[in-house]
C-alpha atoms as a PDB file:
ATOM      1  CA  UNK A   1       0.000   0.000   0.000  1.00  0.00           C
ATOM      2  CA  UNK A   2       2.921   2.597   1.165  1.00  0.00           C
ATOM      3  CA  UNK A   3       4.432   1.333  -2.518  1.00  0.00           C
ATOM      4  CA  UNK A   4       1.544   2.511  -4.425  1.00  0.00           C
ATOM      5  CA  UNK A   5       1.105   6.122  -2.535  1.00  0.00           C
ATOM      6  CA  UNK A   6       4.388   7.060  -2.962  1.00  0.00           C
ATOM      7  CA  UNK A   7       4.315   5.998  -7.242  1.00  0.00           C
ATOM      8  CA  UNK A   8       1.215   8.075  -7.204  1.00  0.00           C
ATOM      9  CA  UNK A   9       2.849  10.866  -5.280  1.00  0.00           C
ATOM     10  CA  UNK A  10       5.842  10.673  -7.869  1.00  0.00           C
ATOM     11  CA  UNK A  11       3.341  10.627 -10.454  1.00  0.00           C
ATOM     12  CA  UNK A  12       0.512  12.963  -9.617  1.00  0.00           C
ATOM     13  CA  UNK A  13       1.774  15.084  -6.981  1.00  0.00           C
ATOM     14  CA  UNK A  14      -1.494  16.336  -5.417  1.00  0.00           C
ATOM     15  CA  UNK A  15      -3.310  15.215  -7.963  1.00  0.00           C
ATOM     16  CA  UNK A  16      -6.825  13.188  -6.735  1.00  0.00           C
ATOM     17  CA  UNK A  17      -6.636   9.148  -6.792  1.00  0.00           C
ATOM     18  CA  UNK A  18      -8.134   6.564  -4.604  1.00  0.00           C
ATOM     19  CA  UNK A  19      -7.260   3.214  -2.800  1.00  0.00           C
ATOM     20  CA  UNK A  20      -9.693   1.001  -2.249  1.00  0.00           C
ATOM     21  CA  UNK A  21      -9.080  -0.801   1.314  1.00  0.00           C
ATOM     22  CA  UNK A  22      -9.611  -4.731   1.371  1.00  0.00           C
ATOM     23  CA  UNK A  23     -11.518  -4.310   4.667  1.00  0.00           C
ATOM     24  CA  UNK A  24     -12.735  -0.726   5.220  1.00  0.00           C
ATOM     25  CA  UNK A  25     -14.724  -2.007   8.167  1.00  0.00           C
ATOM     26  CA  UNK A  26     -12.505  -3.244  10.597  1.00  0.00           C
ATOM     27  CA  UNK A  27     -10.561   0.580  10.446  1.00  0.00           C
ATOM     28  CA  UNK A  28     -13.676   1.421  12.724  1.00  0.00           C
ATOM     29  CA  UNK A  29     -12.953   0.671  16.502  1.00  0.00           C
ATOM     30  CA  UNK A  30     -15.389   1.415  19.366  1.00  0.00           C
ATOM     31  CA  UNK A  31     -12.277   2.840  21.422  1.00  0.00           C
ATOM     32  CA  UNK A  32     -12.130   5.396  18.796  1.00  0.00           C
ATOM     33  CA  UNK A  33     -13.957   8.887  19.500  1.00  0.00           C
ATOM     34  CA  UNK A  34     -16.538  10.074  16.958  1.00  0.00           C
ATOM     35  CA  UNK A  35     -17.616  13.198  16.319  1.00  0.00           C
ATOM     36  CA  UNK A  36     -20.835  14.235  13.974  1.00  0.00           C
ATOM     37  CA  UNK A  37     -23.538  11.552  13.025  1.00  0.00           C
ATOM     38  CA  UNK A  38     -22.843   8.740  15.044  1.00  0.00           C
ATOM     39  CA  UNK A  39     -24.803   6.781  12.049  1.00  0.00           C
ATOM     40  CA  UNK A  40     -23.694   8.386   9.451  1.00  0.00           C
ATOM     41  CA  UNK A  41     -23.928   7.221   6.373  1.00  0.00           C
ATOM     42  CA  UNK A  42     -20.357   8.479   5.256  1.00  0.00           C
ATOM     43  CA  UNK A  43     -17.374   7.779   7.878  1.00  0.00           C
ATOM     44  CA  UNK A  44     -13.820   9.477   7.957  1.00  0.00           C
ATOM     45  CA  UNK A  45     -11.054   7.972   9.790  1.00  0.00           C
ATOM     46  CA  UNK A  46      -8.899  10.903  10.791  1.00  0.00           C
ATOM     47  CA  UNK A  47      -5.699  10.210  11.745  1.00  0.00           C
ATOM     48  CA  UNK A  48      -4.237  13.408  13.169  1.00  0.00           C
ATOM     49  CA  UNK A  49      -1.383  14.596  15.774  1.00  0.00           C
ATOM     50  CA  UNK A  50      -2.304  17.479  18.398  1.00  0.00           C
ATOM     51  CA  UNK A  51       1.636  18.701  17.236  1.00  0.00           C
ATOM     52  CA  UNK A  52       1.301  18.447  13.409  1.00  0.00           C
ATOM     53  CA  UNK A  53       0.518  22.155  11.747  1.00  0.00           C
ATOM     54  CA  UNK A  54      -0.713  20.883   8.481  1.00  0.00           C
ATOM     55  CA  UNK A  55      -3.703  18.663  10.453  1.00  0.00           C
ATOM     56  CA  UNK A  56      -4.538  21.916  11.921  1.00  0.00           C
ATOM     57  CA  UNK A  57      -4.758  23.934   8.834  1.00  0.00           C
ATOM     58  CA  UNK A  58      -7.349  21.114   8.136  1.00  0.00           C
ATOM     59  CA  UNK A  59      -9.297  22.021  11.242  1.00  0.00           C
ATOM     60  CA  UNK A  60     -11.470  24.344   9.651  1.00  0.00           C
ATOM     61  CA  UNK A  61     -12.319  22.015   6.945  1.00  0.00           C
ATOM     62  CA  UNK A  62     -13.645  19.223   9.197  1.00  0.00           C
ATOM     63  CA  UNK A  63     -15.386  21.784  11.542  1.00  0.00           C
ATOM     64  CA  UNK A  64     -17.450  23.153   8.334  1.00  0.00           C
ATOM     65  CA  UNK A  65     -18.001  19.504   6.695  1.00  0.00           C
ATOM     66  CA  UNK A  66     -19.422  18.842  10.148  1.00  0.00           C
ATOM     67  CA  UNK A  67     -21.796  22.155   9.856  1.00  0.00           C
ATOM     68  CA  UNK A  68     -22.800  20.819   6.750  1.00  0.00           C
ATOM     69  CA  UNK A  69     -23.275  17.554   6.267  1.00  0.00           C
ATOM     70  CA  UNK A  70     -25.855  15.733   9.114  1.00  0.00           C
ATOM     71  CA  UNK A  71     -24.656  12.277   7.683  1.00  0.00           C
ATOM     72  CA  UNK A  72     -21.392  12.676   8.334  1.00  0.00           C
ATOM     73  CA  UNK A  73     -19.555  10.349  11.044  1.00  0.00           C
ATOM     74  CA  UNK A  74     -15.918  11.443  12.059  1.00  0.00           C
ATOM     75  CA  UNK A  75     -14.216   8.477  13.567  1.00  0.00           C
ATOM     76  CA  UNK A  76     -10.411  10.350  15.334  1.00  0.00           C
ATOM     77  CA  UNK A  77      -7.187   8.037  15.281  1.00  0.00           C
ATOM     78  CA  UNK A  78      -4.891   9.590  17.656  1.00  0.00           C
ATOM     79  CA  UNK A  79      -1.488   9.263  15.480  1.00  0.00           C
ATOM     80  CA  UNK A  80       0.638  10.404  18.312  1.00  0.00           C
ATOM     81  CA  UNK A  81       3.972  10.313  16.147  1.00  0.00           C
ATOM     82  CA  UNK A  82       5.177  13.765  16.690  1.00  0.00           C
ATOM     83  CA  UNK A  83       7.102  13.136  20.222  1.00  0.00           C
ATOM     84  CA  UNK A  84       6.270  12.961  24.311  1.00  0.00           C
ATOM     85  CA  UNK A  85       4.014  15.981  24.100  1.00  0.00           C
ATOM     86  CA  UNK A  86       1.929  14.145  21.315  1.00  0.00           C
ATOM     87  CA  UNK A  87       1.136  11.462  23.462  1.00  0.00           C
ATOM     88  CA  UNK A  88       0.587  13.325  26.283  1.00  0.00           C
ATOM     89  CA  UNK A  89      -2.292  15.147  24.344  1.00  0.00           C
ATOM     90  CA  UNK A  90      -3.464  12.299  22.695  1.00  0.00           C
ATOM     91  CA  UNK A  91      -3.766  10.012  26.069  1.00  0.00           C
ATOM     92  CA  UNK A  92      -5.333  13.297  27.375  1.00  0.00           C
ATOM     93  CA  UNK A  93      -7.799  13.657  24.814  1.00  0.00           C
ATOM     94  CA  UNK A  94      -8.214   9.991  24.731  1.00  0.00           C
ATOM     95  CA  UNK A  95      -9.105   9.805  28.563  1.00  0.00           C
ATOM     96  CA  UNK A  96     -11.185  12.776  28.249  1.00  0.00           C
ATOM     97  CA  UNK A  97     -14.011  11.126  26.862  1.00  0.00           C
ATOM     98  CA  UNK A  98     -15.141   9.445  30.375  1.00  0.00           C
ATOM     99  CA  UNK A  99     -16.043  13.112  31.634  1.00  0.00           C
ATOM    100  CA  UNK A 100     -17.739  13.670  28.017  1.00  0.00           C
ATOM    101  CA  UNK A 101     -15.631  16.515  27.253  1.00  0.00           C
ATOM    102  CA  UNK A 102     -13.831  14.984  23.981  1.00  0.00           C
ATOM    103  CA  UNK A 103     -15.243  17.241  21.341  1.00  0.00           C
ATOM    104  CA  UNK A 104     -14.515  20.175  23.081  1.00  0.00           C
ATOM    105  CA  UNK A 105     -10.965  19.535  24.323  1.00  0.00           C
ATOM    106  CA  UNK A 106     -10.009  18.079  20.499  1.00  0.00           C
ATOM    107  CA  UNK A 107     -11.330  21.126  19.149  1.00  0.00           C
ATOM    108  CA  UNK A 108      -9.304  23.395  21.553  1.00  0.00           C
ATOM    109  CA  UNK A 109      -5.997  21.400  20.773  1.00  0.00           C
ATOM    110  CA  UNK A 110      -6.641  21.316  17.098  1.00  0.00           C
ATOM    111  CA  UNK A 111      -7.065  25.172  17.517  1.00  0.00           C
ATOM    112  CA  UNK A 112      -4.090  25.786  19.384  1.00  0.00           C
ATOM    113  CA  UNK A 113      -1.203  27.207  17.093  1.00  0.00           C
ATOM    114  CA  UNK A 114       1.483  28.052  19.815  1.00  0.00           C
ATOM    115  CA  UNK A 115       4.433  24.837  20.482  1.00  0.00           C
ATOM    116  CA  UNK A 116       2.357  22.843  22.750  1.00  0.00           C
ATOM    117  CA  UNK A 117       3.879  21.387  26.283  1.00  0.00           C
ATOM    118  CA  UNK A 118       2.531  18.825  28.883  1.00  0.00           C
ATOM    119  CA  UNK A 119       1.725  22.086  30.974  1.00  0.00           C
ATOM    120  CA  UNK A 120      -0.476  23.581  28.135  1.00  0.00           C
ATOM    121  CA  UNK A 121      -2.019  20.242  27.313  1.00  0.00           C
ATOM    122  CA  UNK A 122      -3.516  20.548  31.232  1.00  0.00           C
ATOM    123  CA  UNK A 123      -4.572  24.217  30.928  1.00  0.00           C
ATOM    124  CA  UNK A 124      -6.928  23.808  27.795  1.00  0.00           C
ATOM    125  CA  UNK A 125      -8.146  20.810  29.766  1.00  0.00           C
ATOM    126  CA  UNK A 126      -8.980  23.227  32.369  1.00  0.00           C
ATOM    127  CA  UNK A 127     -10.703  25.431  30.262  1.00  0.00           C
ATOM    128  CA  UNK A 128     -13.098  22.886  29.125  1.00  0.00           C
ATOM    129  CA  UNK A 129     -13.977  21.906  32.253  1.00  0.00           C
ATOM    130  CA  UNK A 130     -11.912  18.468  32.677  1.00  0.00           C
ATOM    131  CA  UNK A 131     -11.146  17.371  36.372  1.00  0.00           C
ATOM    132  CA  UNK A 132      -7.278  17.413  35.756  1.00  0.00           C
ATOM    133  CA  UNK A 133      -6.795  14.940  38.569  1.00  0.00           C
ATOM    134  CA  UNK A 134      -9.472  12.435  37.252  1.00  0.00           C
ATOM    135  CA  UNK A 135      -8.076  13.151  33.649  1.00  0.00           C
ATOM    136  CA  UNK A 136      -4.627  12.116  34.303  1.00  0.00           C
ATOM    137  CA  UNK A 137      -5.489   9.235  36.174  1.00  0.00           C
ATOM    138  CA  UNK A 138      -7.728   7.971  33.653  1.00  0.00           C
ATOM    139  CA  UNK A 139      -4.724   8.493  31.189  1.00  0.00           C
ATOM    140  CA  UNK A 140      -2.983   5.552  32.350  1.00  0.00           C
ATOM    141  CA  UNK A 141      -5.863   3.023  31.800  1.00  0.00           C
ATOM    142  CA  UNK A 142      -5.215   0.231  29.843  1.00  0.00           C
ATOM    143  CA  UNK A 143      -7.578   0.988  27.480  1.00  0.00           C
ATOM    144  CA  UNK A 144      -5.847   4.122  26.732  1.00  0.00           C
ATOM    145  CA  UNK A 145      -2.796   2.528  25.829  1.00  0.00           C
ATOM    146  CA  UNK A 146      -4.424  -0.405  23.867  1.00  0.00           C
ATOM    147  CA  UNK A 147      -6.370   2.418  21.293  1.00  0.00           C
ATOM    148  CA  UNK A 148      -2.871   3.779  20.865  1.00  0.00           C
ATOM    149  CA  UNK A 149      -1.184   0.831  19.971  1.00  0.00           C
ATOM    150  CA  UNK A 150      -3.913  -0.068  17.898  1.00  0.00           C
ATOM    151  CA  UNK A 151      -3.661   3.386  15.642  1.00  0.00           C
ATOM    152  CA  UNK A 152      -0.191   2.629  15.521  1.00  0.00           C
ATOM    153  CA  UNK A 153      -0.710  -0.639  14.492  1.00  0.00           C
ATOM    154  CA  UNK A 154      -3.220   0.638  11.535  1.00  0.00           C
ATOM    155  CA  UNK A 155      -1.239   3.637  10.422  1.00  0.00           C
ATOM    156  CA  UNK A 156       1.808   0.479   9.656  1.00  0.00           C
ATOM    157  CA  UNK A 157      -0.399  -1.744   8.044  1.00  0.00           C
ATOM    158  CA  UNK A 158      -1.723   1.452   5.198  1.00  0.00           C
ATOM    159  CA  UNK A 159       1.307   2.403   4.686  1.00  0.00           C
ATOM    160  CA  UNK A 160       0.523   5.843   6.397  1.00  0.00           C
ATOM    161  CA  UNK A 161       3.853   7.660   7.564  1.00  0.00           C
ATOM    162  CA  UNK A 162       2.636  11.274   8.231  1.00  0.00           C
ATOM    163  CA  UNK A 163      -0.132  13.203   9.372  1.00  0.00           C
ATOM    164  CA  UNK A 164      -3.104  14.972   8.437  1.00  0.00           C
ATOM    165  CA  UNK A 165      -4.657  11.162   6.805  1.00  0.00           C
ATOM    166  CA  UNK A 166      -8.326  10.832   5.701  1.00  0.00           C
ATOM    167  CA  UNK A 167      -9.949   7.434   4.583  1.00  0.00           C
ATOM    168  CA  UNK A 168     -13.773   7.795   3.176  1.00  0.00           C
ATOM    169  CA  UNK A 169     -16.060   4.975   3.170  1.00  0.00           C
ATOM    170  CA  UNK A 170     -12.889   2.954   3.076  1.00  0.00           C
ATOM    171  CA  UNK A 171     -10.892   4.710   0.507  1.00  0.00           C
ATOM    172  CA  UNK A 172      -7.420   6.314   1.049  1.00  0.00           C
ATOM    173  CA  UNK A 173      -7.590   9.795   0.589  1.00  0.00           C
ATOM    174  CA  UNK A 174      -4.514  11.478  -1.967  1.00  0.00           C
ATOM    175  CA  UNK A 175      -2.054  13.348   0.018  1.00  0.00           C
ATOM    176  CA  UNK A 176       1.047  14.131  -1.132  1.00  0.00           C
ATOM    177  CA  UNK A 177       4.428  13.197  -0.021  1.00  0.00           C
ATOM    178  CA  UNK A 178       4.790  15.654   2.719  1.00  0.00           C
ATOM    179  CA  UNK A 179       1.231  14.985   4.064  1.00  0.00           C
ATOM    180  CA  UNK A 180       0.098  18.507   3.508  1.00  0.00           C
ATOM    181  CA  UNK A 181      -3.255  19.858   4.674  1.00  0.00           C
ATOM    182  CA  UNK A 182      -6.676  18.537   3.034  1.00  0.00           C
ATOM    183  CA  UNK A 183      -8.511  20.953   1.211  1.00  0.00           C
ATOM    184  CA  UNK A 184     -12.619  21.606   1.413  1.00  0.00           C
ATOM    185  CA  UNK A 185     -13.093  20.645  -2.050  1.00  0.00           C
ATOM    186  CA  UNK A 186     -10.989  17.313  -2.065  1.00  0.00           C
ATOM    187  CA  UNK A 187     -12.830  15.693   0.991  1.00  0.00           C
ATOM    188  CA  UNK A 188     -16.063  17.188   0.016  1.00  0.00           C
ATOM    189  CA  UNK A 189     -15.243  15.746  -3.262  1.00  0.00           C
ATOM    190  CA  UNK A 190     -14.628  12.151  -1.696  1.00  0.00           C
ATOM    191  CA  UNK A 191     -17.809  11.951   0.248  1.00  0.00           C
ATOM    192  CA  UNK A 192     -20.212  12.831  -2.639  1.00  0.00           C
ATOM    193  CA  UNK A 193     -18.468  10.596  -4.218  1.00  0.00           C
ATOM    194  CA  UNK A 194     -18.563   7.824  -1.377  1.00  0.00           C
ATOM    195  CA  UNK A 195     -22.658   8.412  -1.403  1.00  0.00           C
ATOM    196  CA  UNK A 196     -23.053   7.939  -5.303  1.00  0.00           C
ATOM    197  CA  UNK A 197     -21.270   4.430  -5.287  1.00  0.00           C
ATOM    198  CA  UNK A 198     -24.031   3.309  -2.596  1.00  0.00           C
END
């Protein structure tokens, strides 16, 4: 798989293709948070790093697909590949979904465009209303670790090296070499096209 994306990279450079995935459905994991539709007929895995400035240029791209489209199902692989601080916000975010504050804290880390530390992972916490304590306990559960590992473990086995990563419906979204940000009009362009194959 990491074969063919980089020949199409060579070839196409930005350029719009499509991999079809042999099993689209077992991508989806019940650790995973979701954001939108939770039945949605159209699912994006978004694998993303809390550290990684081109999946926050994306941001504003998910946050208006989301406005938009009331079929839409965002399923979040925390790719914490960028160092320490990465995990740290990923476990964070990760263990934030037992006080139901997930959307908001990914949305405030995503936002965030200063160089993020441990310390500043806490504060937004804070400002969301997370019990610090309670979060950073519930960081070290098992289950915490396990959803890591298995990102890590999916990331390896499509060949995906980088970060921002989209797959529709079960198909690999282009990117090019450098993993730059996804445009509106290329994942717009993916999930009309993921509803007309239905």
């Amino acid at each position: 798989m990491n074969a063919i994306l980089r020949h199409a990279g060579r070839l196409a450079g930005a350029a719009l293709f499509a991999v079809l995935l042999a099993t689209p459905a077992a991508a989806q994991t019940p650790a995973s948070p979701v954001l939108g539709n939770p039945r949605g007929d159209v699912t994006i895995l978004e694998f993303s790093d809390y550290q990684c400035v081109d999946c926050k240029r994306s941001q504003p791209t998910i946050e208006r697909l989301l406005q938009e489209d009331t079929g839409l199902r965002i399923e979040l692989k925390e790719f914490a590949f960028l160092g320490p601080v990465s995990v740290t916000a990923a476990r964070a975010a990760l263990a934030s979904q037992k006080q139901g504050r997930y959307a908001a804290f990914h949305t405030t880390l995503m936002r965030f465009k200063g160089r993020l530390s441990d310390d500043l992972v806490f504060s937004m916490a804070r400002q969301v209303g997370l019990d610090v304590d309670r979060l950073k306990r519930d960081m070290q559960d098992p289950a915490v670790t396990a959803e890591l590992q298995s990102v890590a473990a999916l990331t390896k086995s499509l060949g995906i090296e980088g970060a921002p990563a989209y797959v529709v419906n079960g198909r690999m979204v282009p990117h090019s070499e450098n993993y730059d940000a996804v445009g509106y009009d290329v994942l717009k362009a993916q999930i009309d096209q993921a509803r007309a194959r239905k």
